[in-house]
PDB file of N, CA and C in Angstrom:
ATOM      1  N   UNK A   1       0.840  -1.157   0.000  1.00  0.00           N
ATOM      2  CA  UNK A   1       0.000   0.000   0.000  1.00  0.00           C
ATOM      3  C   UNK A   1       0.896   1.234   0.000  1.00  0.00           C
ATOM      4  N   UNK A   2       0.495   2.064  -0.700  1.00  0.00           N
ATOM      5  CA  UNK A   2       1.281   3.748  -0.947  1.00  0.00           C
ATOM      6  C   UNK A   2       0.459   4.955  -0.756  1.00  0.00           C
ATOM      7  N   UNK A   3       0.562   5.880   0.098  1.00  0.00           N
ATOM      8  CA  UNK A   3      -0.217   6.972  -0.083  1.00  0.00           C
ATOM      9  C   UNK A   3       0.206   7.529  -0.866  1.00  0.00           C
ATOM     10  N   UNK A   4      -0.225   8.733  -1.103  1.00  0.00           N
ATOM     11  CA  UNK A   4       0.489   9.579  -2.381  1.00  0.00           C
ATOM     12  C   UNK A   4       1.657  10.497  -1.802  1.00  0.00           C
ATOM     13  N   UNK A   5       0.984  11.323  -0.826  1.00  0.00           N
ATOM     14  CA  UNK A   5       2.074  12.044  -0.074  1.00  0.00           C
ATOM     15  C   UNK A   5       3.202  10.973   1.211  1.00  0.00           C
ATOM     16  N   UNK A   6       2.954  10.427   0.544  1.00  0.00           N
ATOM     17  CA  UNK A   6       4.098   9.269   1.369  1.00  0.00           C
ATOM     18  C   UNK A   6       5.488   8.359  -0.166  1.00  0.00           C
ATOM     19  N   UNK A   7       5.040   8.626  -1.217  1.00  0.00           N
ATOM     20  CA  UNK A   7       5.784   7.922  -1.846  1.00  0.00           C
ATOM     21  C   UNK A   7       6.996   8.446  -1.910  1.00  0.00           C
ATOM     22  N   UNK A   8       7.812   7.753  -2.041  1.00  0.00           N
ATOM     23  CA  UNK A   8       8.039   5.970  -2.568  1.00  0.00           C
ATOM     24  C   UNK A   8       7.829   5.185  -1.482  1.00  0.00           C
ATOM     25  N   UNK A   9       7.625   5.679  -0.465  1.00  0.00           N
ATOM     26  CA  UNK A   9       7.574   4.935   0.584  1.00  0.00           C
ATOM     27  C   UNK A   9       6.080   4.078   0.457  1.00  0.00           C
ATOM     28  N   UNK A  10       6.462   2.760   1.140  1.00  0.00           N
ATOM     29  CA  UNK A  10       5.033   1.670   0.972  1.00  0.00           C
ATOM     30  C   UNK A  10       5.132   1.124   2.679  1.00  0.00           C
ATOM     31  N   UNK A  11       4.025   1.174   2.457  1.00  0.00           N
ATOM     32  CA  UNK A  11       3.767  -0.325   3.722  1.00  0.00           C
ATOM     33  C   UNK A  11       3.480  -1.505   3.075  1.00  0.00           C
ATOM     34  N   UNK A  12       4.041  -2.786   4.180  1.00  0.00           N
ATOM     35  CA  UNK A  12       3.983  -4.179   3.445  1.00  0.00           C
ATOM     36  C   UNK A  12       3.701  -4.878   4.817  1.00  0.00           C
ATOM     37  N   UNK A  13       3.107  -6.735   4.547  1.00  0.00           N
ATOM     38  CA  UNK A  13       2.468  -6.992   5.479  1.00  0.00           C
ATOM     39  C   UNK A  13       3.792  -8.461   5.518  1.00  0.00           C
ATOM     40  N   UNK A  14       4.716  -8.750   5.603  1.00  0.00           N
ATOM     41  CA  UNK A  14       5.413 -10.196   5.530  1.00  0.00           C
ATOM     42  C   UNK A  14       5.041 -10.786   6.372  1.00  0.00           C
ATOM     43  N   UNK A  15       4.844 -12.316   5.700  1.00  0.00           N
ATOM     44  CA  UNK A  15       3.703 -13.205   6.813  1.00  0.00           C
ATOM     45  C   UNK A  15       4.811 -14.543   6.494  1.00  0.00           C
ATOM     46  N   UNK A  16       4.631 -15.299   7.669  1.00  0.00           N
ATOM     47  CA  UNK A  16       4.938 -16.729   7.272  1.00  0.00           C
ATOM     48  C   UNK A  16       3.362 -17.150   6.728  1.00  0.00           C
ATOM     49  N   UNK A  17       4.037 -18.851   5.996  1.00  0.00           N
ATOM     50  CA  UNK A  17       3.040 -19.615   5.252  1.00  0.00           C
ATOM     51  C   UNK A  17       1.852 -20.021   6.465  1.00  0.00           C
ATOM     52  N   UNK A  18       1.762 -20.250   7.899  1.00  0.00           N
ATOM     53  CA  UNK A  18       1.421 -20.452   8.386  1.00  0.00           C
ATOM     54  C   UNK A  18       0.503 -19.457   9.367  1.00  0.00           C
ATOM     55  N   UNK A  19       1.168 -17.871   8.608  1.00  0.00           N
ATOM     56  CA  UNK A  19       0.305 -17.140   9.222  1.00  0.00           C
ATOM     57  C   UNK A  19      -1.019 -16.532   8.556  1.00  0.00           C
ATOM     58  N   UNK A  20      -2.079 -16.286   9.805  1.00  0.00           N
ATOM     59  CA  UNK A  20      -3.219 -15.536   8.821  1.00  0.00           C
ATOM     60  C   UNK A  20      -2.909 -14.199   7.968  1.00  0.00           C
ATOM     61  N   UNK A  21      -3.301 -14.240   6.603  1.00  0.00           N
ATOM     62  CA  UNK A  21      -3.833 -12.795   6.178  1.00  0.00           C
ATOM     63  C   UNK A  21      -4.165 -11.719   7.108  1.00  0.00           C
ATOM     64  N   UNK A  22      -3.119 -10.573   6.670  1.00  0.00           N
ATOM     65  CA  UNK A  22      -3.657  -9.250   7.528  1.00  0.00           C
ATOM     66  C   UNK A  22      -4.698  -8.533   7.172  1.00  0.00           C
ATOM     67  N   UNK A  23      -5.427  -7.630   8.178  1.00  0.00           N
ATOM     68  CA  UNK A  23      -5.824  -6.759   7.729  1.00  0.00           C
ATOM     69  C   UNK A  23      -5.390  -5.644   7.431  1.00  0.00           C
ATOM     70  N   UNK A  24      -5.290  -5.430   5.919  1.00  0.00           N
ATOM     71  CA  UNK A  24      -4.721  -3.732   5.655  1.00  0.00           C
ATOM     72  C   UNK A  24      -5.461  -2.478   5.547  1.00  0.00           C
ATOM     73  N   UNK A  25      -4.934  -1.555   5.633  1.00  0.00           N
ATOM     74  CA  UNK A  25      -5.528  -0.552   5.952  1.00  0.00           C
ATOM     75  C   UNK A  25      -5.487  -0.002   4.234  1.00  0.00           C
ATOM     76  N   UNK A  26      -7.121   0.448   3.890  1.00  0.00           N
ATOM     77  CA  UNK A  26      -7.070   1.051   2.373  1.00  0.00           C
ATOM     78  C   UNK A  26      -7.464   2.752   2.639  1.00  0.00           C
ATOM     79  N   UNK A  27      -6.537   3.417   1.766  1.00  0.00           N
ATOM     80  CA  UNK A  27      -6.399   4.611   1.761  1.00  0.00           C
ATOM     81  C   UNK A  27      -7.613   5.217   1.843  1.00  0.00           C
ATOM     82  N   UNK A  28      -8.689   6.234   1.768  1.00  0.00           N
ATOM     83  CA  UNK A  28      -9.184   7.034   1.281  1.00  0.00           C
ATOM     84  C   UNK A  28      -8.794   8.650   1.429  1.00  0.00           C
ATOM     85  N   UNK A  29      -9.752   9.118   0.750  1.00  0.00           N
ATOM     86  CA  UNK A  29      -9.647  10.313   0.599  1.00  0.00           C
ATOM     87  C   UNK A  29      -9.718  11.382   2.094  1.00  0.00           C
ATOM     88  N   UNK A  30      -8.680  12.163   2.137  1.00  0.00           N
ATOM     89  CA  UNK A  30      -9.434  13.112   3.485  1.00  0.00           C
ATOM     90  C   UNK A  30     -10.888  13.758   3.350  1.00  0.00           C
ATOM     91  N   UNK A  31     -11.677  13.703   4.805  1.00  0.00           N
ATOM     92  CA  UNK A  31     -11.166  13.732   6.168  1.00  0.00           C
ATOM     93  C   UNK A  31     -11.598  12.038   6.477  1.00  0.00           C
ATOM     94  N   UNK A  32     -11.595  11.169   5.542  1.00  0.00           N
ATOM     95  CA  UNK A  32     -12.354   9.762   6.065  1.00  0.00           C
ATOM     96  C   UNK A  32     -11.317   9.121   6.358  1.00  0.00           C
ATOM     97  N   UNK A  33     -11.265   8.025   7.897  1.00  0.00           N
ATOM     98  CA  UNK A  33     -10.359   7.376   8.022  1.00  0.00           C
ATOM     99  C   UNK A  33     -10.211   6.692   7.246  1.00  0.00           C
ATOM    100  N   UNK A  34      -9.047   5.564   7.249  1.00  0.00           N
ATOM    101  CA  UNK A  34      -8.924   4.469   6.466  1.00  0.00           C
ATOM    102  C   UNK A  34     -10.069   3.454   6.786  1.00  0.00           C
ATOM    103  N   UNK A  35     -10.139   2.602   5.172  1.00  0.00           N
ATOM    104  CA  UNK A  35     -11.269   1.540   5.273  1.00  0.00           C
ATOM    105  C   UNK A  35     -10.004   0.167   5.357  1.00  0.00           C
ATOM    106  N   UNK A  36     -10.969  -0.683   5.926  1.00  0.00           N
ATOM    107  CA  UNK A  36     -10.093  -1.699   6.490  1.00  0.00           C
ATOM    108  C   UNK A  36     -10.516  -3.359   5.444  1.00  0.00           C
ATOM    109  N   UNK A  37      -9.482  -3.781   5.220  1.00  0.00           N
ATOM    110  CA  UNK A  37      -9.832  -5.067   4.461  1.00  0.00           C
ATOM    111  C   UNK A  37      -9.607  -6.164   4.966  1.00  0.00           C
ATOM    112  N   UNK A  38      -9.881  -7.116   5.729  1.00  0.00           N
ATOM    113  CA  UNK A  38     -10.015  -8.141   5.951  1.00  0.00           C
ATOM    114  C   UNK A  38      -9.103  -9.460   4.933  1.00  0.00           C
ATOM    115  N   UNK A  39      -8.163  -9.120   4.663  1.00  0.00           N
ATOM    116  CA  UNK A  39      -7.501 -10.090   3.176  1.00  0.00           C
ATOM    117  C   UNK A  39      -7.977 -11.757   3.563  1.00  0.00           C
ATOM    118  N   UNK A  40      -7.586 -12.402   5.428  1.00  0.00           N
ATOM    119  CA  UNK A  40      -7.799 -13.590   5.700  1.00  0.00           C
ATOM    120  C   UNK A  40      -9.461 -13.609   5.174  1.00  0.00           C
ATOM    121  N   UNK A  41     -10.567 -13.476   5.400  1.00  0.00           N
ATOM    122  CA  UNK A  41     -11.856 -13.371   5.735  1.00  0.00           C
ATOM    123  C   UNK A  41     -12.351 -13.662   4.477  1.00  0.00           C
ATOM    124  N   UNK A  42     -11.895 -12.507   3.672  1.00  0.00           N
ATOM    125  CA  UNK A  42     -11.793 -12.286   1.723  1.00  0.00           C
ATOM    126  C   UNK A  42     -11.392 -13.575   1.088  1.00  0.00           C
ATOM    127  N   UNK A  43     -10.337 -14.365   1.685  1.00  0.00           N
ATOM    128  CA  UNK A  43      -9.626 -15.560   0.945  1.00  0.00           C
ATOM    129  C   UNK A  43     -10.188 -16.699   1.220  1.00  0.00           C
ATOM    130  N   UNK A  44     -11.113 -16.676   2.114  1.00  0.00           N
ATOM    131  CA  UNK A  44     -12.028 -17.505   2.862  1.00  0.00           C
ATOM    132  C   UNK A  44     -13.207 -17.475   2.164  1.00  0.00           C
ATOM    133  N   UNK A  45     -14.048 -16.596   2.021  1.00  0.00           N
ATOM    134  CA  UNK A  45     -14.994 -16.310   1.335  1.00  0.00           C
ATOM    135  C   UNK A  45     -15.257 -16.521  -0.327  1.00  0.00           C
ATOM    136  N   UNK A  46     -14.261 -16.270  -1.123  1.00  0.00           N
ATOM    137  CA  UNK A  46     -14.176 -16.281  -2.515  1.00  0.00           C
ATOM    138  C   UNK A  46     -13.756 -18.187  -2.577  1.00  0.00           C
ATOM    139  N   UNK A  47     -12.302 -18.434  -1.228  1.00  0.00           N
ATOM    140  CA  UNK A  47     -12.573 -19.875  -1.823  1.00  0.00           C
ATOM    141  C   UNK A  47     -13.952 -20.602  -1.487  1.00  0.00           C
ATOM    142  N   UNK A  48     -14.714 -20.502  -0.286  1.00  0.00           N
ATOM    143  CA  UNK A  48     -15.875 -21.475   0.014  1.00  0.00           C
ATOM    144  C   UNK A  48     -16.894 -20.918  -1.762  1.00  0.00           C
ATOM    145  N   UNK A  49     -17.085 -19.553  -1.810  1.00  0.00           N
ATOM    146  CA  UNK A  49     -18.128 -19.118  -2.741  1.00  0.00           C
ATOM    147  C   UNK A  49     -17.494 -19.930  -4.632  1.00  0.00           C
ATOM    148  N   UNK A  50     -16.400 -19.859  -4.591  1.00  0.00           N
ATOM    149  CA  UNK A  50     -15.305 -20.717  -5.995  1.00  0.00           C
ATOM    150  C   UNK A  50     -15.677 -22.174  -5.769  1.00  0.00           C
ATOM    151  N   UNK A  51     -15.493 -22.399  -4.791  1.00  0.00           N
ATOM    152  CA  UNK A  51     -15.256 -23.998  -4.822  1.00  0.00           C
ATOM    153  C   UNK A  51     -14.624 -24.936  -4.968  1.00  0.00           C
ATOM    154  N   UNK A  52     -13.293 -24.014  -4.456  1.00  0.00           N
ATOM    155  CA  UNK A  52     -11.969 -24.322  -4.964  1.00  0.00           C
ATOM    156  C   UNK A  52     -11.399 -25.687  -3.923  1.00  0.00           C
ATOM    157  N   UNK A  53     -12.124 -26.027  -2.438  1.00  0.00           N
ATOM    158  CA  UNK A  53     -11.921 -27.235  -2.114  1.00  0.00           C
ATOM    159  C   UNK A  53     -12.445 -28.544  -2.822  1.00  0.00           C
ATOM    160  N   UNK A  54     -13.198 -28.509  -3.882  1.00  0.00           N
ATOM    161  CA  UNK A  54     -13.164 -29.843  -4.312  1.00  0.00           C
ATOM    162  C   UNK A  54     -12.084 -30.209  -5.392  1.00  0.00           C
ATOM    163  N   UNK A  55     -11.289 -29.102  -5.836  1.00  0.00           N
ATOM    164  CA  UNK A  55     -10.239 -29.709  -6.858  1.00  0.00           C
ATOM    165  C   UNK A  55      -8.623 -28.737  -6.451  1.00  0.00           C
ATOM    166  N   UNK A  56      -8.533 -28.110  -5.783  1.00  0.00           N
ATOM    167  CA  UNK A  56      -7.457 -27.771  -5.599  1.00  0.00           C
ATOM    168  C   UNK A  56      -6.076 -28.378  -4.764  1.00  0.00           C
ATOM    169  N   UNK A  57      -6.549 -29.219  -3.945  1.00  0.00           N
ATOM    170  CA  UNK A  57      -6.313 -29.947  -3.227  1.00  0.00           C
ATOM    171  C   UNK A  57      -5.452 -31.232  -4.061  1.00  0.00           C
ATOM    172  N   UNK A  58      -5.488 -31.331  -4.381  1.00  0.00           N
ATOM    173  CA  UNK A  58      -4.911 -32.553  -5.814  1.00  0.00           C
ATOM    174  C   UNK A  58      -4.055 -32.264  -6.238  1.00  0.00           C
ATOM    175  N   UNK A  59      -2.877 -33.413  -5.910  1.00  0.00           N
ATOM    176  CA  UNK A  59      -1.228 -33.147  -6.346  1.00  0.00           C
ATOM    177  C   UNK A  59      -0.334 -32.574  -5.673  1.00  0.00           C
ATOM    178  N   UNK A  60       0.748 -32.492  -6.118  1.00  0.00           N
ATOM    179  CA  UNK A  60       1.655 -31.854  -5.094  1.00  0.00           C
ATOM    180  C   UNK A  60       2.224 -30.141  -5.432  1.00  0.00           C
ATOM    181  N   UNK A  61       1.863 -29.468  -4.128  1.00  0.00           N
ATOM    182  CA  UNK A  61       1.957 -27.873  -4.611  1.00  0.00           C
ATOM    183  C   UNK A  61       3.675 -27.663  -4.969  1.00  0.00           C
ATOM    184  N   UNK A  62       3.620 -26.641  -5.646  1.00  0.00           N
ATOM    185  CA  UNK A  62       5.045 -26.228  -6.527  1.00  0.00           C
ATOM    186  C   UNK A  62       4.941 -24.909  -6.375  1.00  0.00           C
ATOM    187  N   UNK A  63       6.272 -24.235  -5.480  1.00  0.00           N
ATOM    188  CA  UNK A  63       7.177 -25.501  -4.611  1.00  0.00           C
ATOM    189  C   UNK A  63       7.038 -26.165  -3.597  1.00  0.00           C
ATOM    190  N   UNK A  64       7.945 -27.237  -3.664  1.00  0.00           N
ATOM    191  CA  UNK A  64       7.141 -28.056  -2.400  1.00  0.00           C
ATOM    192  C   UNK A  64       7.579 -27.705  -1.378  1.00  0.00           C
ATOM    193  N   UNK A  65       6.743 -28.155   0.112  1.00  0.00           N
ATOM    194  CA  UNK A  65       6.607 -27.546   0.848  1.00  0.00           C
ATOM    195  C   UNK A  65       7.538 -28.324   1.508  1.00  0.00           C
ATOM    196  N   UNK A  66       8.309 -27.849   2.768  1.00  0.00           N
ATOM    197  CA  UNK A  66       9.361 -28.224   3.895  1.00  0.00           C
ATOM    198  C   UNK A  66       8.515 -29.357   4.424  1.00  0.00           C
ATOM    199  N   UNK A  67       9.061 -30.669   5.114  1.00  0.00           N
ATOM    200  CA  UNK A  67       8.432 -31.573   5.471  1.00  0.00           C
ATOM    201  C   UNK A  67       7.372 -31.317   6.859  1.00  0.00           C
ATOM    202  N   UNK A  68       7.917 -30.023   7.608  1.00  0.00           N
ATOM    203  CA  UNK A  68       7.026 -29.895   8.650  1.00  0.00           C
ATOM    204  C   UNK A  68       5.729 -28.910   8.270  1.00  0.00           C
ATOM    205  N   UNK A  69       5.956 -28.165   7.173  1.00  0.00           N
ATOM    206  CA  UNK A  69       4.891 -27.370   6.634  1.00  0.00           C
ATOM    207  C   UNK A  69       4.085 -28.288   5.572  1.00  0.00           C
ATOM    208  N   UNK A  70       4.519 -29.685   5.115  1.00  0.00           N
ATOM    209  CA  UNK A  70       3.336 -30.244   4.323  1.00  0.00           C
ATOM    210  C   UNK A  70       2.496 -30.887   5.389  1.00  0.00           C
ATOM    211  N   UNK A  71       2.930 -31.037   7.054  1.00  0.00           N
ATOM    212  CA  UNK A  71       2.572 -31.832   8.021  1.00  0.00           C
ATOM    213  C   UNK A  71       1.458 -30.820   8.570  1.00  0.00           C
ATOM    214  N   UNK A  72       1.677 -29.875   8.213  1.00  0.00           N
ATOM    215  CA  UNK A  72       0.774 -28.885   8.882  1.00  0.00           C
ATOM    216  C   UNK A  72      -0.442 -28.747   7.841  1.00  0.00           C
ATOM    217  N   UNK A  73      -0.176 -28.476   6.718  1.00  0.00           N
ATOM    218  CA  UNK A  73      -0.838 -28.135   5.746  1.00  0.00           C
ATOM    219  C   UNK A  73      -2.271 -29.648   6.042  1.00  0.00           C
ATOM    220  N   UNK A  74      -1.034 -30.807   5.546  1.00  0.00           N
ATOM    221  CA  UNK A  74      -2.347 -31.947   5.964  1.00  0.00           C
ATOM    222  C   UNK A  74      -3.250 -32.131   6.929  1.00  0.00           C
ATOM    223  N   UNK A  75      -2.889 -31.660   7.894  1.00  0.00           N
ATOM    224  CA  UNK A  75      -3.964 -31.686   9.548  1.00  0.00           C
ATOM    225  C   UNK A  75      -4.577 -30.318   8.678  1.00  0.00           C
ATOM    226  N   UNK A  76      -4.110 -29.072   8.248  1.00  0.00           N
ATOM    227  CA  UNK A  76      -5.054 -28.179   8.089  1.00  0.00           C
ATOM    228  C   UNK A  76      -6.645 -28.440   6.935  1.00  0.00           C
ATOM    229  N   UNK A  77      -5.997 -29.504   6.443  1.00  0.00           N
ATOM    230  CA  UNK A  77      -7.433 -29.826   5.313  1.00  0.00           C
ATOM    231  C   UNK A  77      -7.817 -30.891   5.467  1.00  0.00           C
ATOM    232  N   UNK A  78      -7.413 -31.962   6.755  1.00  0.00           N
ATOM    233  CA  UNK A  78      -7.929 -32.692   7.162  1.00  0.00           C
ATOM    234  C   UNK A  78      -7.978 -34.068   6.330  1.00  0.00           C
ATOM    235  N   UNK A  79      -6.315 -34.484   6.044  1.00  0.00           N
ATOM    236  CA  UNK A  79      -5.939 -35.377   5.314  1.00  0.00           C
ATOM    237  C   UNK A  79      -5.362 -36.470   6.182  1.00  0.00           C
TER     238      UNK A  79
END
């Protein structure tokens, strides 16, 4: 994210694979605070509304994952 009177300068959110989506803060215009986005909530929503658990899940992700993060991943989808 960049304001205008802030560039070049950005804010950034670095997450491990294991962490949730932040919420970022979206600019608007003065005098309104910032509107807030939910990114975890959003990625949740579009996959249940997609339907992306009945075929995404299949095969092995690229790149592959460290042996304790595919261990996690499997308890997380309930393999």
């Amino acid at each position: 994210m960049s304001r205008n009177d802030e560039r070049p300068r950005v804010g950034f959110w670095p997450i491990g694979l294991r962490d949730p989506l932040p919420v970022i803060p979206i600019p608007l215009r003065p005098p309104h605070p910032d509107a807030r986005l939910n990114l975890q909530a959003l990625l949740h929503r579009i996959h249940d509304a997609a339907g992306y658990g009945y075929y995404i899940y299949e095969g092995t992700p690229s790149p592959a994952l460290t042996a304790e993060d595919a261990e996690w991943a499997c308890v997380l989808i309930g393999r």
